[in-house]
Protein backbone atom coordinates (compact mmCIF):
# COMPACT_ATOMS: atom_id res chain seq x y z
CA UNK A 1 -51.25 -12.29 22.25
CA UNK A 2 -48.37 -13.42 20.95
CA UNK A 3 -45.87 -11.79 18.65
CA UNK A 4 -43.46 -13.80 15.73
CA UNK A 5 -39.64 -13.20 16.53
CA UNK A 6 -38.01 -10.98 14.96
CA UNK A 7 -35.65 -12.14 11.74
CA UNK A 8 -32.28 -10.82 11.83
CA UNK A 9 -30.26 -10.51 7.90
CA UNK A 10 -26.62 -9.91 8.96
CA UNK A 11 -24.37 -8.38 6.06
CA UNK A 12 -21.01 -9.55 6.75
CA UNK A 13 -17.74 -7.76 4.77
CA UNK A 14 -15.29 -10.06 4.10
CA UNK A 15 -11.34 -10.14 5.85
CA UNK A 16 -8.52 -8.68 5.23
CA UNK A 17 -7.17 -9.25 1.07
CA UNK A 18 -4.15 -10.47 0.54
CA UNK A 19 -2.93 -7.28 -1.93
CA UNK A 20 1.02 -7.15 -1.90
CA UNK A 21 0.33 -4.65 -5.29
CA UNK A 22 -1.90 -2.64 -3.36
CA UNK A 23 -4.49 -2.12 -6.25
CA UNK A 24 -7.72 -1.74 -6.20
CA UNK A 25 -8.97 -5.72 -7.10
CA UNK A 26 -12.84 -5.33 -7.33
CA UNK A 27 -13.91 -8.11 -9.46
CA UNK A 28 -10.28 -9.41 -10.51
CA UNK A 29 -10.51 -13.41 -9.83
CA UNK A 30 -7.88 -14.94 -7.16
CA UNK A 31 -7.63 -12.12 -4.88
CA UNK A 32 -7.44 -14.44 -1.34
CA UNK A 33 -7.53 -13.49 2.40
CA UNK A 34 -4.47 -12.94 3.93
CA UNK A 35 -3.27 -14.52 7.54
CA UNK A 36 -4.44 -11.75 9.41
CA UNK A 37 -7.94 -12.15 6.75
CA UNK A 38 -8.49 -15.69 7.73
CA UNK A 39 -7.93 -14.59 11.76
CA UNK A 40 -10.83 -12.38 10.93
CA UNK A 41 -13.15 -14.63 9.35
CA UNK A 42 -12.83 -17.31 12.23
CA UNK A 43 -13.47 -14.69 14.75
CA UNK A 44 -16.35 -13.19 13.32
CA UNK A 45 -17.44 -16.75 12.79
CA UNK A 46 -17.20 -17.53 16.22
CA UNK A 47 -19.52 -14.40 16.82
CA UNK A 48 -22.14 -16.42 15.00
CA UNK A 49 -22.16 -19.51 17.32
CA UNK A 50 -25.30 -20.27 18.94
CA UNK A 51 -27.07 -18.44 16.65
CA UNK A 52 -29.96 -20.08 14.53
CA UNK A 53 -28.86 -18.84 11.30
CA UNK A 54 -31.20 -20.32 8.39
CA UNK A 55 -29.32 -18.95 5.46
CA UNK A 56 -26.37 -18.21 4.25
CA UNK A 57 -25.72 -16.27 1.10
CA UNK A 58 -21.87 -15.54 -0.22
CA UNK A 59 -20.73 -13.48 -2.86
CA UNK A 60 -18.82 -15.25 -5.73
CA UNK A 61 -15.54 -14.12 -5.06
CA UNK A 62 -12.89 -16.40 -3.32
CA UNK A 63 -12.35 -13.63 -0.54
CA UNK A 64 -15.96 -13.76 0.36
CA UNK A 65 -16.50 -17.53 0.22
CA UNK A 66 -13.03 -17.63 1.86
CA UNK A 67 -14.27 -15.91 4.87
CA UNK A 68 -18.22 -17.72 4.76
CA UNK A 69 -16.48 -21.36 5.53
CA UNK A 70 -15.92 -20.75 9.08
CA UNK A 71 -19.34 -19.43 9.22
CA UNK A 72 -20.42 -22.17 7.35
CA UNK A 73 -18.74 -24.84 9.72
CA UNK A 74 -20.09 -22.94 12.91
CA UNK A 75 -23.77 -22.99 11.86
CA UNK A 76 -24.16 -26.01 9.69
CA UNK A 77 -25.24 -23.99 6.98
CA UNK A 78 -24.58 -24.40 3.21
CA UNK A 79 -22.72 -21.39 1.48
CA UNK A 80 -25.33 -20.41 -0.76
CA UNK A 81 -23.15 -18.69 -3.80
CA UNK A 82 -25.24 -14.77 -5.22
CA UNK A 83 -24.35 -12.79 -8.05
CA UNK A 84 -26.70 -10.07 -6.25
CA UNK A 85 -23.60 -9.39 -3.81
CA UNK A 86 -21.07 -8.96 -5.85
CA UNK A 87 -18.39 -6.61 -5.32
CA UNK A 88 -19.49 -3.20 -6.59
CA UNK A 89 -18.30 -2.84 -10.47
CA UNK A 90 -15.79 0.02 -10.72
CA UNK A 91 -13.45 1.21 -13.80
CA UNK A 92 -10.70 1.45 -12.07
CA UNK A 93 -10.20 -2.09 -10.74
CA UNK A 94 -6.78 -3.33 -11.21
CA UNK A 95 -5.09 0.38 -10.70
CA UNK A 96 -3.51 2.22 -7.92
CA UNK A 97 -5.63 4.90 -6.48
CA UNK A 98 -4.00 6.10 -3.36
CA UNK A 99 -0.19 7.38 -2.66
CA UNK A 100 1.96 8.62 -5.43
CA UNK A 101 1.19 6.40 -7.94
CA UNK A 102 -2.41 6.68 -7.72
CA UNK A 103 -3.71 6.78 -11.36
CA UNK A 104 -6.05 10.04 -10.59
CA UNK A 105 -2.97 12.29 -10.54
CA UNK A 106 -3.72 11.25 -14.19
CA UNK A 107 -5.65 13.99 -16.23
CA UNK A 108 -6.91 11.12 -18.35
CA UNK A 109 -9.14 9.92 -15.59
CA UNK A 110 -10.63 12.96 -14.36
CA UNK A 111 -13.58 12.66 -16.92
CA UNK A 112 -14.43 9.65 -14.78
CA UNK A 113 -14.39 11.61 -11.51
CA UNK A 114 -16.76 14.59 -12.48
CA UNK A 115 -20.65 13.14 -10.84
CA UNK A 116 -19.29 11.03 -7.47
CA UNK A 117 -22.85 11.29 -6.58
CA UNK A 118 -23.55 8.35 -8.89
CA UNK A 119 -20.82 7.14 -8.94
CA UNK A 120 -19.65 8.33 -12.40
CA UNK A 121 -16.24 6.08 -11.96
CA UNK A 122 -18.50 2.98 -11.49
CA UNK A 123 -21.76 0.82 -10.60
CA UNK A 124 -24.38 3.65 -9.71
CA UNK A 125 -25.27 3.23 -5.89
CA UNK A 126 -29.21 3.14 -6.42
CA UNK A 127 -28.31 -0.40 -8.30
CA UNK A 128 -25.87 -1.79 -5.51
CA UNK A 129 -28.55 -0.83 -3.27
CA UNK A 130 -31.43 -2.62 -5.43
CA UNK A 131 -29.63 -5.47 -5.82
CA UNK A 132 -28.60 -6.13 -2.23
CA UNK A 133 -32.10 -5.25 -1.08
CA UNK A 134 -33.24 -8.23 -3.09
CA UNK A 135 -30.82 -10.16 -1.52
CA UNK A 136 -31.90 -8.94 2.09
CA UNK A 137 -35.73 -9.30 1.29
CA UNK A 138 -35.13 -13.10 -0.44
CA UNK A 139 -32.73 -14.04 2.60
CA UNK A 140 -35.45 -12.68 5.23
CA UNK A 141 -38.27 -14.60 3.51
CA UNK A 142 -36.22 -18.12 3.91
CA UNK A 143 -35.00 -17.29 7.39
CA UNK A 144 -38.01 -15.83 8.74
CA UNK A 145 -38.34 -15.88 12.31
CA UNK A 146 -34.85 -16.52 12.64
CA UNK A 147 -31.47 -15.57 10.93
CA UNK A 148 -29.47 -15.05 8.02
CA UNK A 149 -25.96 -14.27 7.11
CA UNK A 150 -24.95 -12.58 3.79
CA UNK A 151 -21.27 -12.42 3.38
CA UNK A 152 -20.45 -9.42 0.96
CA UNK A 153 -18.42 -6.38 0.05
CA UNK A 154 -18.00 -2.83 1.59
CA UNK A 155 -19.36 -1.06 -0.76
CA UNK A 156 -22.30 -3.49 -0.80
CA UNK A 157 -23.18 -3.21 2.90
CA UNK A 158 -22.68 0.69 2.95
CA UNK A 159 -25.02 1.47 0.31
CA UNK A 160 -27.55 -1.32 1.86
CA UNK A 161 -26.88 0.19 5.44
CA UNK A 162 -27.60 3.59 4.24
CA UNK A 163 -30.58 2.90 2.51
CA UNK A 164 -31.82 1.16 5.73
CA UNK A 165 -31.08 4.30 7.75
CA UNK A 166 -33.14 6.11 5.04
CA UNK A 167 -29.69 8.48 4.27
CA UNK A 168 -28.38 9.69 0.87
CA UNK A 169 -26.75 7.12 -1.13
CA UNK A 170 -23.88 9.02 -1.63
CA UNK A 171 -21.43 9.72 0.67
CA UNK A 172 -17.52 9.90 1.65
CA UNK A 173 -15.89 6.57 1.60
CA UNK A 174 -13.58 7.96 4.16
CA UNK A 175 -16.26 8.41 6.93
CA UNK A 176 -18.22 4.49 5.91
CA UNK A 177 -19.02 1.96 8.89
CA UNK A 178 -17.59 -1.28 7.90
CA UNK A 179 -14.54 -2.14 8.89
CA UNK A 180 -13.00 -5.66 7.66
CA UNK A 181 -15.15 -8.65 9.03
CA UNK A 182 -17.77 -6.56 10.66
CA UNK A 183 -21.48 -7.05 11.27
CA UNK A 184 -23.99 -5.27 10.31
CA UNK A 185 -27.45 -6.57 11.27
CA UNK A 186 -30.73 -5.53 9.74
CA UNK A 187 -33.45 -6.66 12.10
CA UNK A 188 -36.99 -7.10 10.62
CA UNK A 189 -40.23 -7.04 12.28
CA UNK A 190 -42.21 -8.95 9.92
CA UNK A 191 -41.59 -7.57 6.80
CA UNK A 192 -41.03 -4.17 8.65
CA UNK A 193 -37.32 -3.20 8.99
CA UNK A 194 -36.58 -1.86 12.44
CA UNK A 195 -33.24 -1.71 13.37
CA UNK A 196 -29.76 -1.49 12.18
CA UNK A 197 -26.60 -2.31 14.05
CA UNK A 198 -23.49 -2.48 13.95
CA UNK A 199 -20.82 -5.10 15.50
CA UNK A 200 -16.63 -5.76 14.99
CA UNK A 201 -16.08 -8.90 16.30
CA UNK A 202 -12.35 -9.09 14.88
CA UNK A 203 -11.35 -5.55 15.78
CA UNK A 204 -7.82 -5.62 17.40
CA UNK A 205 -6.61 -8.78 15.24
């Protein structure tokens, strides 16, 4: 008897930012790849050729579609523009948060700091989860039998990765697996989720 392929939803993080302030952008509009970004995207692109990818889906902001084209031009695939990937909301976008002028030396942000299970300093992880879950679930439903791309944010595919693994939401953000233009494929038997992996087709650029 024969079996339906398996569908494959890969969650793509976008290239290296272009971040000369070194803040932390989240949802701030205009924040482009870099050089080194855009060598990224087209080499995680390239990972994609000969694949029969059946959606695309692309965060809306222009570091995410910025690094979707090449995938876009590889597979002949329309970028497909979801508010469901987003960038994870955070309240400290547009501040620095590491080296010596990292605002949580402040004592007037360490209210914001006191449940990083949630995270109290931004979007809860249960929701980033939700909502990229119902990205996954539409995107494997329109490529079924074949494959889909979703091009996102770290945050996004961490908290999506983790719930696939079935492991706590929360975690250390210094120990995640997703480096810049990574892969992380969800494979789905049906509607059953059986593996996760995980691919860096621009490490060393």
């Amino acid at each position: 008897m024969s079996t339906s392929p398996n569908t494959v939803v890969h969650l793509v993080r976008h290239g290296e930012v272009y971040n000369p302030e070194k803040i932390l952008y989240g949802r701030l509009p205009g924040y482009r790849l870099s050089d080194r970004g855009m060598a990224q995207a087209a080499a995680t692109a390239a990972s994609f050729a000969g694949h029969d990818i059946a959606a695309l889906y692309v965060s809306p902001m222009l570091r995410t579609q910025q690094t979707a084209m090449p995938i876009a031009d590889i597979s002949g695939v329309k970028i497909d523009t979801r508010e469901e990937v987003i960038e994870a909301g955070n309240s400290f976008e547009g501040l620095h948060i590491k080296g010596i002028d990292s605002a949580l030396w402040n004592p007037r942000y360490w209210p914001r700091l006191r449940r990083p299970s949630v995270p109290s300093w931004g979007e809860p992880y249960e929701e980033i989860a939700d909502r990229m879950f119902d990205a996954i679930h539409e995107a494997r439903e329109q490529a079924e039998g074949r494959e889909a791309v979703i091009v996102t944010h770290q945050l996004c595919v961490v908290a999506a990765a983790r719930r696939a693994r079935g492991l706590p939401l929360a975690h250390n953000p210094a120990q995640r697996q997703c480096d810049l233009a990574s892969v992380t494929s969800l494979v789905f038997q049906g509607q059953n989720l059986i593996d996760v992996r995980y691919a860096e087709p621009a490490r060393g650029l």
